[in-house]
C-alpha atoms as a PDB file:
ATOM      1  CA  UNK A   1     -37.521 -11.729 113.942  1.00  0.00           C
ATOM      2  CA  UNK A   2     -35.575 -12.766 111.159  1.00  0.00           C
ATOM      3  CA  UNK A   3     -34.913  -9.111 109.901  1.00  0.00           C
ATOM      4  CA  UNK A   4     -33.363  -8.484 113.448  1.00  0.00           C
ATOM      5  CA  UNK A   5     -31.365 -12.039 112.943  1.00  0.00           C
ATOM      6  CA  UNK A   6     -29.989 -10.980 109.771  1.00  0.00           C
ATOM      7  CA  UNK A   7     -28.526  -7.209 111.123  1.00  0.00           C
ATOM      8  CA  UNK A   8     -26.881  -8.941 113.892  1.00  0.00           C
ATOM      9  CA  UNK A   9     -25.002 -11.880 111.346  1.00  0.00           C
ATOM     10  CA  UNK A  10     -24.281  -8.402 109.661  1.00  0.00           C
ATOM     11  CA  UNK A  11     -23.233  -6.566 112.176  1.00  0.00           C
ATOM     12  CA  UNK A  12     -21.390  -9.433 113.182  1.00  0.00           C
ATOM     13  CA  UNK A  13     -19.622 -10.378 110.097  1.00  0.00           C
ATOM     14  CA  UNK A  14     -18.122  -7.262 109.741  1.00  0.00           C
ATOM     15  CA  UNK A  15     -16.566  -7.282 113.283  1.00  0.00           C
ATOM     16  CA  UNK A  16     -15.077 -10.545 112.427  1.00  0.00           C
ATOM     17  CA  UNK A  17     -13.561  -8.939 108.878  1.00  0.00           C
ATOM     18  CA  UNK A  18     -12.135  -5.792 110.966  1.00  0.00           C
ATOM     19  CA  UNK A  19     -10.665  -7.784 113.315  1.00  0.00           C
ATOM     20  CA  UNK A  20      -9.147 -10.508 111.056  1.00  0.00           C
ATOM     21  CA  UNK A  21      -7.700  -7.360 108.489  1.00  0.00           C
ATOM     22  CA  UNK A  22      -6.061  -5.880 111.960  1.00  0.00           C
ATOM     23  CA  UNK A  23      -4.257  -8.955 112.832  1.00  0.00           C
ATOM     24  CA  UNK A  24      -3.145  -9.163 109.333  1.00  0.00           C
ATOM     25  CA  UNK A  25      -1.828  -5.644 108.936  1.00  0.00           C
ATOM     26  CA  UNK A  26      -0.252  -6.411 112.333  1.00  0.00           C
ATOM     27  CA  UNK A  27       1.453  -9.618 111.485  1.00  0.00           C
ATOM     28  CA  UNK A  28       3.346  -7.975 108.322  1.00  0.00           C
ATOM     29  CA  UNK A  29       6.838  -7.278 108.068  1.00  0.00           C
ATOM     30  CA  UNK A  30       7.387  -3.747 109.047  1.00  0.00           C
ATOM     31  CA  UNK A  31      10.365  -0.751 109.298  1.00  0.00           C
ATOM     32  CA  UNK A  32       9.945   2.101 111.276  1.00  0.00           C
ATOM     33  CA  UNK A  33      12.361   4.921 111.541  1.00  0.00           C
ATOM     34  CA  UNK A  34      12.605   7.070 114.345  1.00  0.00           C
ATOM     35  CA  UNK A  35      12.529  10.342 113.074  1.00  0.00           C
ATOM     36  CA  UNK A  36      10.842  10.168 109.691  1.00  0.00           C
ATOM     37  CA  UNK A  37      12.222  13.176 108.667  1.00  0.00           C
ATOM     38  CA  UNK A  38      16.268  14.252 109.313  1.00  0.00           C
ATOM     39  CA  UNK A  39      18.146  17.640 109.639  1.00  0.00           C
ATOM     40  CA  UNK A  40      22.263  17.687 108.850  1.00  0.00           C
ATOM     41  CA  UNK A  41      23.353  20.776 108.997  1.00  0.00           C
ATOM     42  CA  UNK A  42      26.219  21.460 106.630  1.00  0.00           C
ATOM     43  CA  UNK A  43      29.336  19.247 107.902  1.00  0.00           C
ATOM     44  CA  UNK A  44      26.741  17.728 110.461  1.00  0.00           C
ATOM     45  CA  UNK A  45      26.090  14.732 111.969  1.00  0.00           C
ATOM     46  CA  UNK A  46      22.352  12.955 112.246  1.00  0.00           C
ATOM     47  CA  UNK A  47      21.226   9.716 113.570  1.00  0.00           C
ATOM     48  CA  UNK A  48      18.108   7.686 112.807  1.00  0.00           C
ATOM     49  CA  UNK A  49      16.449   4.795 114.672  1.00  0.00           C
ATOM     50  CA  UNK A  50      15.342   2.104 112.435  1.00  0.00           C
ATOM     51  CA  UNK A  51      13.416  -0.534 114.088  1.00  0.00           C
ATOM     52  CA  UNK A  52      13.120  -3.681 111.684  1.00  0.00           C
ATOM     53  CA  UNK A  53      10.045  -6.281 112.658  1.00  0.00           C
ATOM     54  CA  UNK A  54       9.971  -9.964 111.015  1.00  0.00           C
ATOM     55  CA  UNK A  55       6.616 -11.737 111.078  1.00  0.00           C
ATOM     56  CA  UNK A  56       8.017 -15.210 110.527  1.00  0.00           C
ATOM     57  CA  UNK A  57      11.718 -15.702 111.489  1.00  0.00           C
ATOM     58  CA  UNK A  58      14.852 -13.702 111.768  1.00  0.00           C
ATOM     59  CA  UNK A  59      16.233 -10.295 109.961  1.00  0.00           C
ATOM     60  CA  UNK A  60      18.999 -11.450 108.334  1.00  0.00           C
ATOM     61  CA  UNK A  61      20.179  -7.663 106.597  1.00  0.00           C
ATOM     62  CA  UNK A  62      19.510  -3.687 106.423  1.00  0.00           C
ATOM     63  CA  UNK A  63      20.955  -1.773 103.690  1.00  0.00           C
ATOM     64  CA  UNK A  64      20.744   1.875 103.603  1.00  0.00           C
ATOM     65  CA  UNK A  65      20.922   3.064  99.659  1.00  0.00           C
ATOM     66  CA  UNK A  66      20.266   6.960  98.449  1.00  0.00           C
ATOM     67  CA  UNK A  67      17.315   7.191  96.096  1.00  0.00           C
ATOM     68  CA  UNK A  68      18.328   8.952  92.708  1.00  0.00           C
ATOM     69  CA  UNK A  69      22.137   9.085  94.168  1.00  0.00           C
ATOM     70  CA  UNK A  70      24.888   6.843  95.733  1.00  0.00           C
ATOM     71  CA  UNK A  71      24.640   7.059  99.268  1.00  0.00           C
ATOM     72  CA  UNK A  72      28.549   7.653 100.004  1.00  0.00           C
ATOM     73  CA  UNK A  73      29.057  10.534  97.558  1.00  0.00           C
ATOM     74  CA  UNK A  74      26.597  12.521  99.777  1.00  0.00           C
ATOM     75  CA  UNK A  75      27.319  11.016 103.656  1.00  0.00           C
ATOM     76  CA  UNK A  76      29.684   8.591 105.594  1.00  0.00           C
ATOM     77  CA  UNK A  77      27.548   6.239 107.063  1.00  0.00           C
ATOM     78  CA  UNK A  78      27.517   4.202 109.981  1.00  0.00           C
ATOM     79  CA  UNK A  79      25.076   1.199 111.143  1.00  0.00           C
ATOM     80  CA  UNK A  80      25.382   0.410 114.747  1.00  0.00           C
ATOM     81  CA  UNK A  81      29.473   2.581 114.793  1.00  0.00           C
ATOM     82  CA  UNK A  82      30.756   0.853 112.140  1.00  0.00           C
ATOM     83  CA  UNK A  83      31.446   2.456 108.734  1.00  0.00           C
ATOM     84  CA  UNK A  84      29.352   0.616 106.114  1.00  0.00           C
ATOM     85  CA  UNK A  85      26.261   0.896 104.166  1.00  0.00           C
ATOM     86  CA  UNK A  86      24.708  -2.615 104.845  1.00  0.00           C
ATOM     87  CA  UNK A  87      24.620  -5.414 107.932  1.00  0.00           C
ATOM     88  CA  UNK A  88      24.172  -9.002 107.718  1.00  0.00           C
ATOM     89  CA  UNK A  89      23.720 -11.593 110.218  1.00  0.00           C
ATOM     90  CA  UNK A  90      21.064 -13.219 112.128  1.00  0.00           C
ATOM     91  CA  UNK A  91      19.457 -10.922 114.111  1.00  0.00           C
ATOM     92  CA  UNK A  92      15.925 -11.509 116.491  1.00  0.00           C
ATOM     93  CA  UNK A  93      13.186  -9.524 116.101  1.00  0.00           C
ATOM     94  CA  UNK A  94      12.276  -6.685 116.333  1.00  0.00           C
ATOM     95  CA  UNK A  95      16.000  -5.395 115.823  1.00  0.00           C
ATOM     96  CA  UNK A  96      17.024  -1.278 116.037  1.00  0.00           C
ATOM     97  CA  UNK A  97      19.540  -0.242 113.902  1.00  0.00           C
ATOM     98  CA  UNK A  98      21.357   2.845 114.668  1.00  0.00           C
ATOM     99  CA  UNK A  99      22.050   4.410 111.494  1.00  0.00           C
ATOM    100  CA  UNK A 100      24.493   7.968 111.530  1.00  0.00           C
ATOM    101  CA  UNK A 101      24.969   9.897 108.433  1.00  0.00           C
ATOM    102  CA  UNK A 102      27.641  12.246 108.736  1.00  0.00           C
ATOM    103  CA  UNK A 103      27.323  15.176 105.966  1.00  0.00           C
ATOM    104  CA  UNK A 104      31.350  15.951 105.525  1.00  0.00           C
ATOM    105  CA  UNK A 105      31.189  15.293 101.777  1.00  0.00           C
ATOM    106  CA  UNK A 106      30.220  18.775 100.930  1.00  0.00           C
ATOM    107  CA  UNK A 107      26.422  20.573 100.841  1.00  0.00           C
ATOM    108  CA  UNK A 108      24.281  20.108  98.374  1.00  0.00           C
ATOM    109  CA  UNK A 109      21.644  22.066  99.310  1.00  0.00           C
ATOM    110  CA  UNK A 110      18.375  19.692  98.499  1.00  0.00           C
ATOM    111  CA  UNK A 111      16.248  17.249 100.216  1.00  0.00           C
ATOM    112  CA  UNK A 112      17.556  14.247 100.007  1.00  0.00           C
ATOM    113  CA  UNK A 113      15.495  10.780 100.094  1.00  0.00           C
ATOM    114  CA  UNK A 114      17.137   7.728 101.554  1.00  0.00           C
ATOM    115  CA  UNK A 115      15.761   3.714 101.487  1.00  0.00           C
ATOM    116  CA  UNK A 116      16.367   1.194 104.364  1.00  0.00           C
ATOM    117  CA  UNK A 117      16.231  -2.329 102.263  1.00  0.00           C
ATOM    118  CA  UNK A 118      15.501  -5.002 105.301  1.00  0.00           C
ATOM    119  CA  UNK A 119      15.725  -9.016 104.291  1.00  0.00           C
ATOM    120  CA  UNK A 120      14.064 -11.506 106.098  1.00  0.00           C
ATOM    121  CA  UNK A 121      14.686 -15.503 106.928  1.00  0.00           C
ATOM    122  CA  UNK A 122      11.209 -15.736 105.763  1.00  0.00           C
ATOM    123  CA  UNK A 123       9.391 -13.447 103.663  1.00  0.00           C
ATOM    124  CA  UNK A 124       9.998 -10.875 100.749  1.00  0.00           C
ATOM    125  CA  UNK A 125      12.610  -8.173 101.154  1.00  0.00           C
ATOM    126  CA  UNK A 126      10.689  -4.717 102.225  1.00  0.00           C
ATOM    127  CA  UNK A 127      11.681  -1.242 102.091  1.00  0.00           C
ATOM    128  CA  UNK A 128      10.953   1.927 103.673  1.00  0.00           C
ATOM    129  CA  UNK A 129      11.806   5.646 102.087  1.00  0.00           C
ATOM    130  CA  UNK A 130      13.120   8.230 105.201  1.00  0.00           C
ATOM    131  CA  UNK A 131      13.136  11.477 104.438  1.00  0.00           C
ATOM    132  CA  UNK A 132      16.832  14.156 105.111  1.00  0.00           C
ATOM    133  CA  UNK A 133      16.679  18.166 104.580  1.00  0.00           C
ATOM    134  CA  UNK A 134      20.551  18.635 104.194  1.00  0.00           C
ATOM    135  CA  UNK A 135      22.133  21.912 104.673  1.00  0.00           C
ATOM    136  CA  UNK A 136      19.505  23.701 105.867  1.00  0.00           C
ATOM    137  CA  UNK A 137      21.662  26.404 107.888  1.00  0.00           C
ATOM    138  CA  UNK A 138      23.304  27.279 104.689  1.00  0.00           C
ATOM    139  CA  UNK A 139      19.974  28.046 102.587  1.00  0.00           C
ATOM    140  CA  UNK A 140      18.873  31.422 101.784  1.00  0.00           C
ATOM    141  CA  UNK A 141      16.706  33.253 104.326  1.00  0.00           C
ATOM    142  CA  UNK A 142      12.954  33.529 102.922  1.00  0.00           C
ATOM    143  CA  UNK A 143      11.456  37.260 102.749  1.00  0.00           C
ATOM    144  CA  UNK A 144       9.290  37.941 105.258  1.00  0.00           C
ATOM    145  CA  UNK A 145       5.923  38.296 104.390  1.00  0.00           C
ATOM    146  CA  UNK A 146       4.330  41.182 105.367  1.00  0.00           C
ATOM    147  CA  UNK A 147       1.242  40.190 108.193  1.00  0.00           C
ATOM    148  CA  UNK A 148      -2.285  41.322 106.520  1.00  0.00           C
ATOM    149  CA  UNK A 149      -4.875  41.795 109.627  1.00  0.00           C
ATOM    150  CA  UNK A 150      -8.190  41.070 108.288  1.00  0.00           C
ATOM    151  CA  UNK A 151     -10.667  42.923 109.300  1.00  0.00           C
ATOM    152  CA  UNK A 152     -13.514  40.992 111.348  1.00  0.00           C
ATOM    153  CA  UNK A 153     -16.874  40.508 109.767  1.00  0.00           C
ATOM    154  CA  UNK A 154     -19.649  41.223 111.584  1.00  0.00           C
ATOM    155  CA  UNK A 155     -21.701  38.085 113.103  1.00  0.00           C
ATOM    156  CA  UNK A 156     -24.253  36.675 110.912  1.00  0.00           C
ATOM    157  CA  UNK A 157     -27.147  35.733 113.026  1.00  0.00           C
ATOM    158  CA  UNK A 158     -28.549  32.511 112.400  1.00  0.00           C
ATOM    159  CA  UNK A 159     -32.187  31.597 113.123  1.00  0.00           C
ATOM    160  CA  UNK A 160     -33.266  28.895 115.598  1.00  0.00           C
ATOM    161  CA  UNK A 161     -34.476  26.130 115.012  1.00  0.00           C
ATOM    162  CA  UNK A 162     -38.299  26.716 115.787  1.00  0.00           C
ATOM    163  CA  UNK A 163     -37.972  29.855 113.936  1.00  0.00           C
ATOM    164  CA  UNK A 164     -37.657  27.359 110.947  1.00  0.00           C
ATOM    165  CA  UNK A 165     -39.285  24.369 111.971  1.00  0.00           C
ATOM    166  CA  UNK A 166     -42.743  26.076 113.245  1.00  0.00           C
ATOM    167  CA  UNK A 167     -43.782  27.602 109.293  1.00  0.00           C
ATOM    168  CA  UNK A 168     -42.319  24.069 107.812  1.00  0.00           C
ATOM    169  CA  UNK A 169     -43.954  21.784 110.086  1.00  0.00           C
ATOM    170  CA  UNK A 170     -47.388  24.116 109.466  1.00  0.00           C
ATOM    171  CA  UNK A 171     -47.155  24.089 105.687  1.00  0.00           C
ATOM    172  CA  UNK A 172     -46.939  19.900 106.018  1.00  0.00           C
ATOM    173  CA  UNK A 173     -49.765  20.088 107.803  1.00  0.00           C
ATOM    174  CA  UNK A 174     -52.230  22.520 105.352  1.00  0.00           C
ATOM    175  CA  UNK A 175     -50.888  20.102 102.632  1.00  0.00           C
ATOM    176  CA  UNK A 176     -51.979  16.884 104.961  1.00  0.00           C
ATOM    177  CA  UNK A 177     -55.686  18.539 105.765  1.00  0.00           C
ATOM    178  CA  UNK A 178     -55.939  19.589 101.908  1.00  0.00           C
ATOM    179  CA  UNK A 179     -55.245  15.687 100.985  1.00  0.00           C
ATOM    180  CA  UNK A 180     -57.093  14.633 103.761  1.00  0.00           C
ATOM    181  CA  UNK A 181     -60.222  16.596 102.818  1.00  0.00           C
ATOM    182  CA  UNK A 182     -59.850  16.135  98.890  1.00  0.00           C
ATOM    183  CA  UNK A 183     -59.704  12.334  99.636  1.00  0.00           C
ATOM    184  CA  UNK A 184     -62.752  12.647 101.701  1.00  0.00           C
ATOM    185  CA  UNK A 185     -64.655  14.515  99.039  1.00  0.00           C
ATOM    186  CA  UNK A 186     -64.215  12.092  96.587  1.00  0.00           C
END
């Protein structure tokens, strides 16, 4: 009885730690952008969602910020139709951004990786890394590879499981007798 007490308190206890690491992962400060990954086609124009979350109080900035580059060599951008590269204020949550890079400063032909920097009322600034493939109408078309049709293999028949079991099962038991009668003769 108490072995059956003691796997439900287990059981148990790690129900309660599941559930109390969900709501803590869910309470966090979060930035999601809507798509994660961005096409501009030379001279183009993308947008991106980014939906900022606060656990505890307001959103008082987003910053958008080129990682390994400055952001307005590459792009103009725009946060919610204005020009600009960051927004203040005192905003509710959660709080969508719309955030449009337009790609007029020239190709560059790379993948680009942008950050969106989000400050809170409460709580350490976070950040979240969105990917952009720029320029991708300009790149080089790939080779085609040339399409290799295997050839099938034949099927490779697999015995049941009685086929296997039955000679197993019957060794087990000449071993058990053996014991059984060596034990006896002793």
């Amino acid at each position: 009885m108490v072995n059956i007490r003691n796997k439900i308190v287990a059981v148990a206890t790690l129900f309660a730690v599941m559930i109390a690491i969900t709501g803590i992962a869910a309470a966090q400060n979060e930035i999601r952008v809507e798509p994660g990954v961005i096409t501009i086609d030379a001279g183009g124009t993308a947008t991106q969602e980014v939906t900022v979350t606060a656990e505890d109080g307001n959103i008082t900035s987003l910053k958008v910020s080129g990682v390994g580059f400055k952001i307005t060599d590459k792009f103009d951008v725009f946060i919610d139709g204005e020009e600009r590269t960051s927004i203040s204020g005192d905003f509710t949550s959660p709080k969508t951004f719309t955030v449009t890079l337009v790609n007029g400063k020239g190709g560059s032909d790379e993948d680009l990786t942008i950050n969106y920097a989000a400050k809170f009322t409460h709580g350490d600034p976070i950040t979240k890394k969105a990917k952009i493939q720029n320029d991708i109408k300009i790149r080089p078309t790939p080779t085609p590879t040339p399409v290799v049709t295997p050839t099938p293999t034949p099927p490779v028949s697999v015995p049941e499981f009685p086929t296997v079991a039955l000679p197993i099962a019957a060794i087990m038991g000449l071993v058990f007798l053996f014991q059984y009668r060596k034990g006896r003769n002793s």
